[in-house]
C-alpha atoms as a PDB file:
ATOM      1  CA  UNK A   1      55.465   8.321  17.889  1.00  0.00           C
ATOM      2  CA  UNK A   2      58.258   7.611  20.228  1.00  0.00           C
ATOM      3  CA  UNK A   3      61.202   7.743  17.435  1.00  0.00           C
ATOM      4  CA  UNK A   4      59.815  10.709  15.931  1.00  0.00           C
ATOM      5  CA  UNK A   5      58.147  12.626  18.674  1.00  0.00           C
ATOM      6  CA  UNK A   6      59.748  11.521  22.032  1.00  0.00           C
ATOM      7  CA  UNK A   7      58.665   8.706  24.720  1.00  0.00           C
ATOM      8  CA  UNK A   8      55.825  10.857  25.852  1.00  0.00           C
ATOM      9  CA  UNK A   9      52.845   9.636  28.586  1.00  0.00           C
ATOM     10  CA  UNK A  10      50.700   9.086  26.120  1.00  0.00           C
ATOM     11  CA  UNK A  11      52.757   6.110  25.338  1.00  0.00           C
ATOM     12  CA  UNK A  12      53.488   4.873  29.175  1.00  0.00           C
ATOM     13  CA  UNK A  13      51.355   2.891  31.353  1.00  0.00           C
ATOM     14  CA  UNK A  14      50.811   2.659  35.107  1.00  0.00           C
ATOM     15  CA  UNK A  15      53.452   4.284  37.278  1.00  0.00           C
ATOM     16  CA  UNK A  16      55.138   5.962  34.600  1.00  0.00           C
ATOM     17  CA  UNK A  17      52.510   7.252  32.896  1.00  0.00           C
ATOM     18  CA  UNK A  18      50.478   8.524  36.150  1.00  0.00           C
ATOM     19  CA  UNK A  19      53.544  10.342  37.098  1.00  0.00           C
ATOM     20  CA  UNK A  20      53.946  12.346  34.119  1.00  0.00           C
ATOM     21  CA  UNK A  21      50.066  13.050  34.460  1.00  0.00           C
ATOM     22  CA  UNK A  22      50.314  14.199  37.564  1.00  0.00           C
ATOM     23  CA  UNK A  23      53.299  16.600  36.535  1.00  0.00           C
ATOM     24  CA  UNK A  24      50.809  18.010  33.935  1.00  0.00           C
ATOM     25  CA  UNK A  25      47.926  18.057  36.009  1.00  0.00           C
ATOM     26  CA  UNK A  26      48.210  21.451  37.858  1.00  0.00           C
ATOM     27  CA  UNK A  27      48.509  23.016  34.012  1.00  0.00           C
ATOM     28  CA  UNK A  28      45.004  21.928  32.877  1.00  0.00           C
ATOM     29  CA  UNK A  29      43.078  20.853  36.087  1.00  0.00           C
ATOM     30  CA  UNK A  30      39.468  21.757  35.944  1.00  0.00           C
ATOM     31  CA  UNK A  31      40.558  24.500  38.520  1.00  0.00           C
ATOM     32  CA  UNK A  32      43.586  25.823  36.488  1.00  0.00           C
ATOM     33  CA  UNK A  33      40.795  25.918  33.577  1.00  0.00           C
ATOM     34  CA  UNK A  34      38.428  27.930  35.388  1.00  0.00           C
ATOM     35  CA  UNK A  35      40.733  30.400  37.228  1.00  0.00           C
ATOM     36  CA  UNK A  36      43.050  30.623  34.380  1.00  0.00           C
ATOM     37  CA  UNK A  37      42.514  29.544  30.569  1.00  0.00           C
ATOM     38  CA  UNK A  38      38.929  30.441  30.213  1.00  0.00           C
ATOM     39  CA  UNK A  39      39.256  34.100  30.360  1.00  0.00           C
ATOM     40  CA  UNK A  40      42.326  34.359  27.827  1.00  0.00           C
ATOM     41  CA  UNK A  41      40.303  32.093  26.018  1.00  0.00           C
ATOM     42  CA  UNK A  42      37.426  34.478  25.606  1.00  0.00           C
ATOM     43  CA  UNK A  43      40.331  37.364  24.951  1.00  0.00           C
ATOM     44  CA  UNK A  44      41.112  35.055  21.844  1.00  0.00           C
ATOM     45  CA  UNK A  45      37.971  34.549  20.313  1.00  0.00           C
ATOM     46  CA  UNK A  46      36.784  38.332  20.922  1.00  0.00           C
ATOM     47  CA  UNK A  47      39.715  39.273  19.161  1.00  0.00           C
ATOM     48  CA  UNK A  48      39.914  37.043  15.926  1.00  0.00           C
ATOM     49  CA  UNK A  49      35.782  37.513  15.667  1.00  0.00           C
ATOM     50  CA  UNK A  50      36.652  41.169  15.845  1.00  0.00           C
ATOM     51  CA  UNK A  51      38.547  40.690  13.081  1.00  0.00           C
ATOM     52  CA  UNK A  52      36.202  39.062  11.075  1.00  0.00           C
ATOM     53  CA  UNK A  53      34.408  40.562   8.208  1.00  0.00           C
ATOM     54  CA  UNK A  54      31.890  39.234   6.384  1.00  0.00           C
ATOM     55  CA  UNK A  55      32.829  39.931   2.866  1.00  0.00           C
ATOM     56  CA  UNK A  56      31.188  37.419   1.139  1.00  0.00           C
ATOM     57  CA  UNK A  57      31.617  34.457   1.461  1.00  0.00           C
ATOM     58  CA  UNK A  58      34.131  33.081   4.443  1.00  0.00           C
ATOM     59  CA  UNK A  59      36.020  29.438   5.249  1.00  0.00           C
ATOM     60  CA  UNK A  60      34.838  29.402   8.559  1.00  0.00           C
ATOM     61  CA  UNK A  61      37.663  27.195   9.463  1.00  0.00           C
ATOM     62  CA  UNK A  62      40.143  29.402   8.302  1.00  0.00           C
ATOM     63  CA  UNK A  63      39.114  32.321   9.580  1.00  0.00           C
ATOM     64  CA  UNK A  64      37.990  31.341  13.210  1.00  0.00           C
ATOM     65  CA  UNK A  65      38.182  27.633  14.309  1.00  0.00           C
ATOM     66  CA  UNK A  66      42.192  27.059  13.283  1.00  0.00           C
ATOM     67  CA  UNK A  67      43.507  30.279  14.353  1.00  0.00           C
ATOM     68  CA  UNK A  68      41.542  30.495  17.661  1.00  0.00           C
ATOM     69  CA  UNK A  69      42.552  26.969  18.647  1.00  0.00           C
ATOM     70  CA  UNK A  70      45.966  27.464  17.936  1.00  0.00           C
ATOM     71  CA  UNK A  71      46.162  30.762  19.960  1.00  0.00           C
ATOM     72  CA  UNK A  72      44.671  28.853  22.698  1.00  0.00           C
ATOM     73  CA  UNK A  73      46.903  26.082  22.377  1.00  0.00           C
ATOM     74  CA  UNK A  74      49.681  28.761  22.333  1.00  0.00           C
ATOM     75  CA  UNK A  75      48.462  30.105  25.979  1.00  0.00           C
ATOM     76  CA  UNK A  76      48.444  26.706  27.156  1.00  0.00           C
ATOM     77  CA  UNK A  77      51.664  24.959  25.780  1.00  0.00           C
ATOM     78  CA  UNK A  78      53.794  28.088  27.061  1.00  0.00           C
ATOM     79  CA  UNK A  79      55.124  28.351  23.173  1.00  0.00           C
ATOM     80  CA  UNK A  80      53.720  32.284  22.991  1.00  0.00           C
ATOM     81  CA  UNK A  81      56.733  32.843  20.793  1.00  0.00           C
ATOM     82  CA  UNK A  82      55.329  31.362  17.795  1.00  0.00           C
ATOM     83  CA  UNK A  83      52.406  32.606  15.474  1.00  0.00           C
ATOM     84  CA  UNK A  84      49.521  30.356  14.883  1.00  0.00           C
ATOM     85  CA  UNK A  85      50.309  29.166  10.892  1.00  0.00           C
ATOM     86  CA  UNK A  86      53.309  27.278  12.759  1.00  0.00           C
ATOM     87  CA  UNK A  87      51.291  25.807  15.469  1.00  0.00           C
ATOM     88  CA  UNK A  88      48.659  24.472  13.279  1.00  0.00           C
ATOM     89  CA  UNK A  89      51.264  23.385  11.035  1.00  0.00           C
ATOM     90  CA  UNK A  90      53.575  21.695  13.247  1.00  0.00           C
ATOM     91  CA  UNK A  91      50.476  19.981  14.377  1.00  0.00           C
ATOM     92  CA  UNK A  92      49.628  18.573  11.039  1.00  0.00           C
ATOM     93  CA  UNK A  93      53.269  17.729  10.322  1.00  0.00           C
ATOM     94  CA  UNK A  94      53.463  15.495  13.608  1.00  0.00           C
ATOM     95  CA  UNK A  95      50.162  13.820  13.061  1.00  0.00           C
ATOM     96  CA  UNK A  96      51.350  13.113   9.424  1.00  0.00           C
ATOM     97  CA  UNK A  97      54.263  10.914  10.471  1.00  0.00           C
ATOM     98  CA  UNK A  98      52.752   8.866  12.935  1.00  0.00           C
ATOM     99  CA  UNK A  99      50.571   7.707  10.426  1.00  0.00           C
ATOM    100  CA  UNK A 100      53.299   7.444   8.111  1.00  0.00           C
ATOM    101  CA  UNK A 101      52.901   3.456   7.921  1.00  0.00           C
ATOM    102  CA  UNK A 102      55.122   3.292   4.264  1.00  0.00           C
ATOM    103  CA  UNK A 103      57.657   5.178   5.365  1.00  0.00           C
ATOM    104  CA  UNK A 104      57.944   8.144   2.641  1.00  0.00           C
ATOM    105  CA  UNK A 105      60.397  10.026   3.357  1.00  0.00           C
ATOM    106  CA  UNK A 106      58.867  13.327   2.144  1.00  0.00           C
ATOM    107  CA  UNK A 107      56.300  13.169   4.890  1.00  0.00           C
ATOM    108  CA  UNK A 108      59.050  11.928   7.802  1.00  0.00           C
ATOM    109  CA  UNK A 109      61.111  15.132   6.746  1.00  0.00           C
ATOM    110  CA  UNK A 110      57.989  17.506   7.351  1.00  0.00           C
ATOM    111  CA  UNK A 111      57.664  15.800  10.567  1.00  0.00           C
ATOM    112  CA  UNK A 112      61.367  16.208  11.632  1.00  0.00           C
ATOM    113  CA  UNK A 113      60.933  20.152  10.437  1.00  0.00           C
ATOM    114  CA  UNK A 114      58.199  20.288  13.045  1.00  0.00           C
ATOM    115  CA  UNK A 115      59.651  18.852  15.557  1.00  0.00           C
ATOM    116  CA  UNK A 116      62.458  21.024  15.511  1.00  0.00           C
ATOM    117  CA  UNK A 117      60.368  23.963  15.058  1.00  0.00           C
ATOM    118  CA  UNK A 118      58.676  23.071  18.468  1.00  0.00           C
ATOM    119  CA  UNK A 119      62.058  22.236  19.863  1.00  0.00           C
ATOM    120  CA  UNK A 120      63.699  25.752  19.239  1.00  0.00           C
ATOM    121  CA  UNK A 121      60.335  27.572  20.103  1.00  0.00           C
ATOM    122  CA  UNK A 122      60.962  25.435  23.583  1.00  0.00           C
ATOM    123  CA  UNK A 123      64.683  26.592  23.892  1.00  0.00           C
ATOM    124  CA  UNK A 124      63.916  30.319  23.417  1.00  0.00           C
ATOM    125  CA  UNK A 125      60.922  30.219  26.221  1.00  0.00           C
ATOM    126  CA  UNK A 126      62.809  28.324  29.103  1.00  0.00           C
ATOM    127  CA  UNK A 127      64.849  31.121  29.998  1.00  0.00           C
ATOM    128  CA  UNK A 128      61.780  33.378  30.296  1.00  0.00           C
ATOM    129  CA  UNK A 129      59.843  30.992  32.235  1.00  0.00           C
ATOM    130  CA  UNK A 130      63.083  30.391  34.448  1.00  0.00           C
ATOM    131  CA  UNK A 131      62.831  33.982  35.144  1.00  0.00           C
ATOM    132  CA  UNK A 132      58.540  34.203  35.339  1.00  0.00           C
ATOM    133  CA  UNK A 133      57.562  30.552  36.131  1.00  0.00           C
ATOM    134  CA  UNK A 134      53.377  30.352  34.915  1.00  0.00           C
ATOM    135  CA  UNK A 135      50.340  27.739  34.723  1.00  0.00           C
ATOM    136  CA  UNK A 136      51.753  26.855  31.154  1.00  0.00           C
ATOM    137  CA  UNK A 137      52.593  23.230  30.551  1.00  0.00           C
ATOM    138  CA  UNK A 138      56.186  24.021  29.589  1.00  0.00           C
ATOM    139  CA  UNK A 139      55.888  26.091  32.987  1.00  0.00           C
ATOM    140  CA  UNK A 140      54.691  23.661  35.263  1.00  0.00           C
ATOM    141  CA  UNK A 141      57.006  21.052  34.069  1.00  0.00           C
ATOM    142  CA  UNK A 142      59.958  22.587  34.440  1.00  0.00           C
ATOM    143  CA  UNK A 143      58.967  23.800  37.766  1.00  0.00           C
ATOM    144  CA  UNK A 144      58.313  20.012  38.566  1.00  0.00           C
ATOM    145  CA  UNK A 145      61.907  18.850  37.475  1.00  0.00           C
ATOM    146  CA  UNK A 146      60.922  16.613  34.817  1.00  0.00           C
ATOM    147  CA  UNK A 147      63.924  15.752  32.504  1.00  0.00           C
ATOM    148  CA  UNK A 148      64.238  17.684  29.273  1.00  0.00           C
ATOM    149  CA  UNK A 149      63.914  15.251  26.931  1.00  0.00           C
ATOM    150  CA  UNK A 150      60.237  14.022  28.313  1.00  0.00           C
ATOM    151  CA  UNK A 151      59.265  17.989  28.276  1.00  0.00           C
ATOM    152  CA  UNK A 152      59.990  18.061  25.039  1.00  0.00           C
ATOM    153  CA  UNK A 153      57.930  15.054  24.081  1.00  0.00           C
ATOM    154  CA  UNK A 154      54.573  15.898  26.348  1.00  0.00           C
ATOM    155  CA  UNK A 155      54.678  19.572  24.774  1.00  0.00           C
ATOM    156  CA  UNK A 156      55.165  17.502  21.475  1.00  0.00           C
ATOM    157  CA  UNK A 157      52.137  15.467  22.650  1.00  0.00           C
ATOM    158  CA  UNK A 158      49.794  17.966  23.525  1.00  0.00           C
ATOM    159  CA  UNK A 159      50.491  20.184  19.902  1.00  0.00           C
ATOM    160  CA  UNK A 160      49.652  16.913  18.090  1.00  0.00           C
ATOM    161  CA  UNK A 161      46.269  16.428  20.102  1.00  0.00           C
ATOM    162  CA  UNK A 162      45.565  19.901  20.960  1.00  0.00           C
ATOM    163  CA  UNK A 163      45.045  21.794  17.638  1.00  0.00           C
ATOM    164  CA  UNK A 164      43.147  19.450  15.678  1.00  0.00           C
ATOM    165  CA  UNK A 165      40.762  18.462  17.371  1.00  0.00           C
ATOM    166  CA  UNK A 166      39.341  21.573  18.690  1.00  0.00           C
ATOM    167  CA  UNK A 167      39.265  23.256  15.248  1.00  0.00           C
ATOM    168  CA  UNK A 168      37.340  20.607  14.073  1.00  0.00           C
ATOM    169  CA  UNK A 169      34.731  20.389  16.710  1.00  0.00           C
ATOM    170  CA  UNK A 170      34.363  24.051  16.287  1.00  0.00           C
ATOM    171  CA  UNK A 171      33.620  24.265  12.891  1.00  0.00           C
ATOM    172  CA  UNK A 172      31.769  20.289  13.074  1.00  0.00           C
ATOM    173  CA  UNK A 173      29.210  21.850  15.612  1.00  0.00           C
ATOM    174  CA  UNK A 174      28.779  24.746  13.675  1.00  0.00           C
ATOM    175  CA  UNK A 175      27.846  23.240  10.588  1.00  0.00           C
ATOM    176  CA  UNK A 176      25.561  20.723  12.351  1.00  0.00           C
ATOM    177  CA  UNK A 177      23.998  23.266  14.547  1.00  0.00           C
ATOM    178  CA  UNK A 178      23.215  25.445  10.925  1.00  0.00           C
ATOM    179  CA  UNK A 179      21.951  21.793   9.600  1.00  0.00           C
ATOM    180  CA  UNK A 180      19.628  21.793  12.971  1.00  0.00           C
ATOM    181  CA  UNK A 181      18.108  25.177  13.098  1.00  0.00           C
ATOM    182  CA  UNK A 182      15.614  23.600  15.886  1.00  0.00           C
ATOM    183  CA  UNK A 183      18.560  22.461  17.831  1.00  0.00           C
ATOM    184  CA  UNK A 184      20.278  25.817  17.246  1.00  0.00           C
ATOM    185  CA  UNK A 185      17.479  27.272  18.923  1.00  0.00           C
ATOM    186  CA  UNK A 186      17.179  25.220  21.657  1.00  0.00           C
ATOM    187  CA  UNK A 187      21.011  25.560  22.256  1.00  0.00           C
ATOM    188  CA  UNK A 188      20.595  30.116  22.042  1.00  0.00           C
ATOM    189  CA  UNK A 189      17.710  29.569  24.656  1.00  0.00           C
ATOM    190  CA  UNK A 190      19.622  27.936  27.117  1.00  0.00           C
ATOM    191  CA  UNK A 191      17.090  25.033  26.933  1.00  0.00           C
ATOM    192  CA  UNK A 192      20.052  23.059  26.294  1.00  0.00           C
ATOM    193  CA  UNK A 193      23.767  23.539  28.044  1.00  0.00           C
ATOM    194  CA  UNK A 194      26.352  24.157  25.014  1.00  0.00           C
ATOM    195  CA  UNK A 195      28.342  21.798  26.564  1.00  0.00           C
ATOM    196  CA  UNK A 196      25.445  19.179  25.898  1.00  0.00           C
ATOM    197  CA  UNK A 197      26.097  20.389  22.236  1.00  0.00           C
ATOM    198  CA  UNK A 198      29.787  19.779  22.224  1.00  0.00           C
ATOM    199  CA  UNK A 199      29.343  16.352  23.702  1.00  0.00           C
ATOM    200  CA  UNK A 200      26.820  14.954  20.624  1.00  0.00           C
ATOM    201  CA  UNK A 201      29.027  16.374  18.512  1.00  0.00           C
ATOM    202  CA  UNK A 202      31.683  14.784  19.824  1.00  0.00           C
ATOM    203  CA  UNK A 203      29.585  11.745  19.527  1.00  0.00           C
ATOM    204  CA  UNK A 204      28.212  11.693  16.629  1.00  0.00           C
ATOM    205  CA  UNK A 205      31.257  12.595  14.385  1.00  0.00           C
ATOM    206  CA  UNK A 206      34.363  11.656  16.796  1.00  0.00           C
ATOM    207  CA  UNK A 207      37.059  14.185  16.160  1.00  0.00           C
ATOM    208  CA  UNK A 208      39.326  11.044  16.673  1.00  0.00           C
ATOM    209  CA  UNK A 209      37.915   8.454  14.929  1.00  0.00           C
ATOM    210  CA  UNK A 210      40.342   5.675  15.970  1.00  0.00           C
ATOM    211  CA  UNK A 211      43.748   4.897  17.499  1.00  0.00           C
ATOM    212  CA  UNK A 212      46.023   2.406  17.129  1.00  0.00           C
ATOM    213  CA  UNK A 213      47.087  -0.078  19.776  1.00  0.00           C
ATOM    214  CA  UNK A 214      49.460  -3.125  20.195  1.00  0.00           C
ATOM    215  CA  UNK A 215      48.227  -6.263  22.051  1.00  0.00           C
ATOM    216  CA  UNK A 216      50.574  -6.513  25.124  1.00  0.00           C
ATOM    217  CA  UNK A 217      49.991 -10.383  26.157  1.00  0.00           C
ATOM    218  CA  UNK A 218      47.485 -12.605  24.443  1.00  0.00           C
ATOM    219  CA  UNK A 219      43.622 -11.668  24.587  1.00  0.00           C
ATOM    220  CA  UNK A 220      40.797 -13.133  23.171  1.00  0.00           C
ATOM    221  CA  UNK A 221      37.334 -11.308  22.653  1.00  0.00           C
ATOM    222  CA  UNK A 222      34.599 -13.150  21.642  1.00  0.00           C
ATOM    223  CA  UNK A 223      36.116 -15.428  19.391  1.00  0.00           C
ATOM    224  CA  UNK A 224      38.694 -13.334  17.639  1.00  0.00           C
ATOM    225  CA  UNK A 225      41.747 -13.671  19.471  1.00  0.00           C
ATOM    226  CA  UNK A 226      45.086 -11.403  19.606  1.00  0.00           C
ATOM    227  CA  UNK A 227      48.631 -12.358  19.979  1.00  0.00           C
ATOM    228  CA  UNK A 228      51.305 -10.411  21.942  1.00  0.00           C
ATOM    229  CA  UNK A 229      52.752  -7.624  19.106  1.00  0.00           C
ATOM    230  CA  UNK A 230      49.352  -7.659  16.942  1.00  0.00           C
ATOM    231  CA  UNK A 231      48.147  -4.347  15.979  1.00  0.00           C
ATOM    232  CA  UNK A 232      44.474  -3.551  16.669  1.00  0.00           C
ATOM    233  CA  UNK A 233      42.772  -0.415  15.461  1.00  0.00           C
ATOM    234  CA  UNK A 234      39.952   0.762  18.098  1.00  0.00           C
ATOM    235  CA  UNK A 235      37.354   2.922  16.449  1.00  0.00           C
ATOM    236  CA  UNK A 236      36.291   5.267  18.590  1.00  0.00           C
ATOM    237  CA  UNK A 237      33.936   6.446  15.904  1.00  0.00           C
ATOM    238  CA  UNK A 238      32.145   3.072  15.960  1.00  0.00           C
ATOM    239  CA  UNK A 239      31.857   2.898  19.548  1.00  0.00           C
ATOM    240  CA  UNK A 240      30.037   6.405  19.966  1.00  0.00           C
ATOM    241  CA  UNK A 241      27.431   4.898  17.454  1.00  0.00           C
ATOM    242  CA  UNK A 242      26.785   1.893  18.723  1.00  0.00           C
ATOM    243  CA  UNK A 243      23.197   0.962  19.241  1.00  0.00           C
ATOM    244  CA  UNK A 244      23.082  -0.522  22.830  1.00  0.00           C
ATOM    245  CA  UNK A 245      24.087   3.075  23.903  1.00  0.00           C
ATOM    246  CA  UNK A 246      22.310   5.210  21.763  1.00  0.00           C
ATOM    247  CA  UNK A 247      19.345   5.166  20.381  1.00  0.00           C
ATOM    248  CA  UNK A 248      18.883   6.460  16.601  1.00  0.00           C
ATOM    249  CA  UNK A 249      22.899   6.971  16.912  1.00  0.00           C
ATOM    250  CA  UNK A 250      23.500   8.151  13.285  1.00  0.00           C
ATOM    251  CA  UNK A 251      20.897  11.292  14.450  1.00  0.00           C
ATOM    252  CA  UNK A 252      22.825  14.688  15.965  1.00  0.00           C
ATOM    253  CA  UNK A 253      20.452  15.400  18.534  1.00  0.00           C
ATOM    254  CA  UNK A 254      21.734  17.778  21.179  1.00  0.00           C
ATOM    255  CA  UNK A 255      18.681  16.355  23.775  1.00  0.00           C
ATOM    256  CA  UNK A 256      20.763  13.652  24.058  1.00  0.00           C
ATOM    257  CA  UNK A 257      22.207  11.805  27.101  1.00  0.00           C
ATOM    258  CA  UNK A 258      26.279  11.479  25.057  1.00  0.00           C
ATOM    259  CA  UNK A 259      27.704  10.513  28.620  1.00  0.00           C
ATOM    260  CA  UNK A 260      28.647   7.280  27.967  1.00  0.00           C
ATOM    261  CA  UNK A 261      30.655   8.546  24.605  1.00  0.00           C
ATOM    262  CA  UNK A 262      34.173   7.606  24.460  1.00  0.00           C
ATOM    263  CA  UNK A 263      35.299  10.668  22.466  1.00  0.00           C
ATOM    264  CA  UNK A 264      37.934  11.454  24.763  1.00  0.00           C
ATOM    265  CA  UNK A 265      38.616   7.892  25.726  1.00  0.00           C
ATOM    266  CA  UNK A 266      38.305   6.435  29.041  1.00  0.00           C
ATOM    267  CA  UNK A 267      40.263   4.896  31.562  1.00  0.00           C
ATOM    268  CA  UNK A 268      43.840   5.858  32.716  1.00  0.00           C
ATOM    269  CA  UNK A 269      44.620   7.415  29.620  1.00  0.00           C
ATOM    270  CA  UNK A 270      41.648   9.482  29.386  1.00  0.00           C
ATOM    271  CA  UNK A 271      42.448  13.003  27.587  1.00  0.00           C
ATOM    272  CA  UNK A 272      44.139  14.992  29.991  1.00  0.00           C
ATOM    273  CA  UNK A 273      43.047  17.982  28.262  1.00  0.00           C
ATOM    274  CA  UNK A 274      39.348  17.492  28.454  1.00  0.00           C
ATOM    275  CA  UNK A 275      38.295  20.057  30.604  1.00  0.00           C
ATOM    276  CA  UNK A 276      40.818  22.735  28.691  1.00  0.00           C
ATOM    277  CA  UNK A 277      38.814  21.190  25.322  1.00  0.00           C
ATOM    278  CA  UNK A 278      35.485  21.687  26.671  1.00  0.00           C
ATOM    279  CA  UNK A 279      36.126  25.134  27.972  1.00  0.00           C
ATOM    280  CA  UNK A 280      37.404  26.241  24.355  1.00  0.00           C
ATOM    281  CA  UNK A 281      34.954  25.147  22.485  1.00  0.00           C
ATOM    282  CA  UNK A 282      31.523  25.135  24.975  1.00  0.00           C
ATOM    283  CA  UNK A 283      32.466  27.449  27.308  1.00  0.00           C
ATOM    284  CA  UNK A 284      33.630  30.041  24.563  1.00  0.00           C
ATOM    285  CA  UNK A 285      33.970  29.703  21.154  1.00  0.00           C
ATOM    286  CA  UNK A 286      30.221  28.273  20.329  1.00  0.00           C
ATOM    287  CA  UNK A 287      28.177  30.884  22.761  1.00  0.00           C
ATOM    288  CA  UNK A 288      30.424  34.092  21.296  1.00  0.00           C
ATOM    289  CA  UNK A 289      30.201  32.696  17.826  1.00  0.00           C
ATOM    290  CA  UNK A 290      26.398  32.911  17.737  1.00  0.00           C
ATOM    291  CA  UNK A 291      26.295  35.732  19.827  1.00  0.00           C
ATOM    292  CA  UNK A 292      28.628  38.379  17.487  1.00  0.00           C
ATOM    293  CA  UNK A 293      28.091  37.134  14.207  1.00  0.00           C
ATOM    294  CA  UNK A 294      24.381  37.913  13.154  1.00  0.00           C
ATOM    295  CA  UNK A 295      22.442  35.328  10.960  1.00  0.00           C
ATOM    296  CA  UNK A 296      25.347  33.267  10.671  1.00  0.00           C
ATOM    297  CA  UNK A 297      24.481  30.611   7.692  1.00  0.00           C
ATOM    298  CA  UNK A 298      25.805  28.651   5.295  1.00  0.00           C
ATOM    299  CA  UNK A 299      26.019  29.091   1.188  1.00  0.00           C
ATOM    300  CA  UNK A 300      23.563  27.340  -0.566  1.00  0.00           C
ATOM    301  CA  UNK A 301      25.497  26.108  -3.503  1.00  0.00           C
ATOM    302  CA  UNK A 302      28.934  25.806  -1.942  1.00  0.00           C
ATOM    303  CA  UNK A 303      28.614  22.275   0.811  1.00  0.00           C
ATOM    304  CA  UNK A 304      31.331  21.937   3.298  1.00  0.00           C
ATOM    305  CA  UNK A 305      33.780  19.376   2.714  1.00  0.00           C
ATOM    306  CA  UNK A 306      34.561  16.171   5.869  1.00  0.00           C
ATOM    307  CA  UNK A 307      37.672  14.446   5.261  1.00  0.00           C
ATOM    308  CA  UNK A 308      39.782  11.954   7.810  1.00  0.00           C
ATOM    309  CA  UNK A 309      39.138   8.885   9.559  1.00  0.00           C
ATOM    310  CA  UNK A 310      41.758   8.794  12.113  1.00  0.00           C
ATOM    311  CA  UNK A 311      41.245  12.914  12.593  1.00  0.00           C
ATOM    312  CA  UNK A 312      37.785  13.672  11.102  1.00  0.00           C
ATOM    313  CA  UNK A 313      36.921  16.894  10.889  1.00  0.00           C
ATOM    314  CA  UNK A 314      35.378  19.668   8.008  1.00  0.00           C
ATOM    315  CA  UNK A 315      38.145  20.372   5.476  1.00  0.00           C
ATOM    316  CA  UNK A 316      36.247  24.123   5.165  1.00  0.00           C
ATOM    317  CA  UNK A 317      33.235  26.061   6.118  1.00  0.00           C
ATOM    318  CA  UNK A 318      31.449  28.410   3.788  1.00  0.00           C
ATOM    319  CA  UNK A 319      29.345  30.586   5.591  1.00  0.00           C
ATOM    320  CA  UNK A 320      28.318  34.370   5.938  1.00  0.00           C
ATOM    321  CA  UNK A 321      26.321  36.579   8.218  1.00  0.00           C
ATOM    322  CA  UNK A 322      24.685  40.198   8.003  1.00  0.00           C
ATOM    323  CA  UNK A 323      27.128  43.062   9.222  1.00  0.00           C
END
């Protein structure tokens, strides 16, 4: 991540990192959500659900969940310059090789091409934001001073975190709220928050289903123990099933108490973009979803597809609704 994609928080602890978060803070506070994102949110999905025509059969991924999550992400980021194909892609290029553990070169290149793509896309909005400063996160940051090159990787940082997994826990809740048709129910009625819904989703199939980490001094736990340099894998997945927690933990059930998930980790480097996350998808896209598209269900002979471990997420969405 830092030789392809910059030296961004993400990949900073204590002082450094906190003042980078801070930097980003005003951008995506719980505030700045509220006053700010939500409503151009709900301009996004009302306009791509206009859009939307149920002619046949339709990849509900395709035709909602990536495009509204990338226009979202493009209100956000600043990067309004850009249609959403590229954001998605540039997304998928990034996350592609940081994972790239054999070193192809084939999938390095793609990554390089994004970069650069997100680079230029940067270069041609500072001038306007120069001129009409905003709540954006290239915005804020330049309005806070912070040196170029770190801009360039937190914008970096928040494409490669900030289109994925949104998509997929649109179209994941979807499909499990179809699955649940009682849970559905109880989620139209307002018997149940949609954020509730979000959050066992969340749960019980983690967007991110694990991150790497290096050991930083040695560490035992239990009686496995870690040098300094060692590379552990921590599986978030695993953690928002485990059984002292929750109880039946493979079950969705949106009744659930999902505080005590770890789906947007915890600690100091707790997603920053939580409350933007939880606005797009509970605050939005799930209520207007089942609200505009009538009888909204899925095709009998045609099962979604789930693919990923590290990102984990439906590869499509066949569904249709009456007109």
């Amino acid at each position: 991540m830092n030789r392809l994609m910059g030296h961004n928080m993400m990949r900073k602890d204590g002082d450094a990192h906190m003042n980078e978060r801070k930097a980003i803070f005003p951008a995506i506070s719980p505030k700045t959500v509220r006053s700010h994102w939500t409503a151009q949110f709900a301009g996004h999905a009302t306009r791509i659900l206009d859009e939307l025509q149920a002619d046949g059969v339709v990849d509900f991924v395709q035709a909602f969940a990536l495009p509204f999550s990338a226009e979202c992400l493009k209100s956000i980021t600043g990067l309004t310059n850009m249609p959403f194909q590229d954001m998605n892609a540039w997304s998928q290029g990034m996350i592609d090789g940081i994972a790239n553990y054999v070193g192809d070169p084939a999938i390095e290149a793609r990554c390089h091409a994004a970069t650069s793509g997100i680079d230029a896309a940067i270069d041609d909005m500072v001038p306007v934001l120069r001129e009409t400063p905003d709540l954006s996160l290239l915005g804020v940051l330049w309005q806070a001073d912070m040196p170029m090159e770190s801009v360039r990787a937190n914008i970096k940082l928040a494409i490669s975190g900030g289109q994925n997994e949104p998509r997929d826990a649109i179209a994941g809740a979807v499909w499990a709220l179809l699955t649940h048709p009682d849970q559905l129910a109880l989620a139209r009625s307002g018997a149940v928050p949609w954020l509730q819904v979000f959050e066992e989703y969340a749960r019980w199939i983690s967007p991110i289903g694990m991150s790497p980490r290096r050991i930083a001094k040695p560490w035992t736990i239990r009686d496995i123990a870690f040098e300094t340099n060692e590379r552990v894998f921590l599986m978030f997945g695993s953690a928002n099933r485990d059984e002292k927690h929750f109880s039946e933990p493979d079950a969705f059930d949106v009744r659930r108490d999902a505080s005590k998930s770890i789906a947007f980790g915890a600690g100091p480097h707790f997603c920053a973009g939580a409350w933007a996350s939880r606005a797009m998808v509970a605050d939005v896209a799930l209520p207007a979803i089942f609200e505009r598209l009538t009888n909204l269900r899925l095709i009998a002979d045609r099962p979604p597809r789930i693919g990923g471990w590290a990102f984990r997420g439906l590869l499509d969405l066949p569904v249709t609704w009456d007109r």
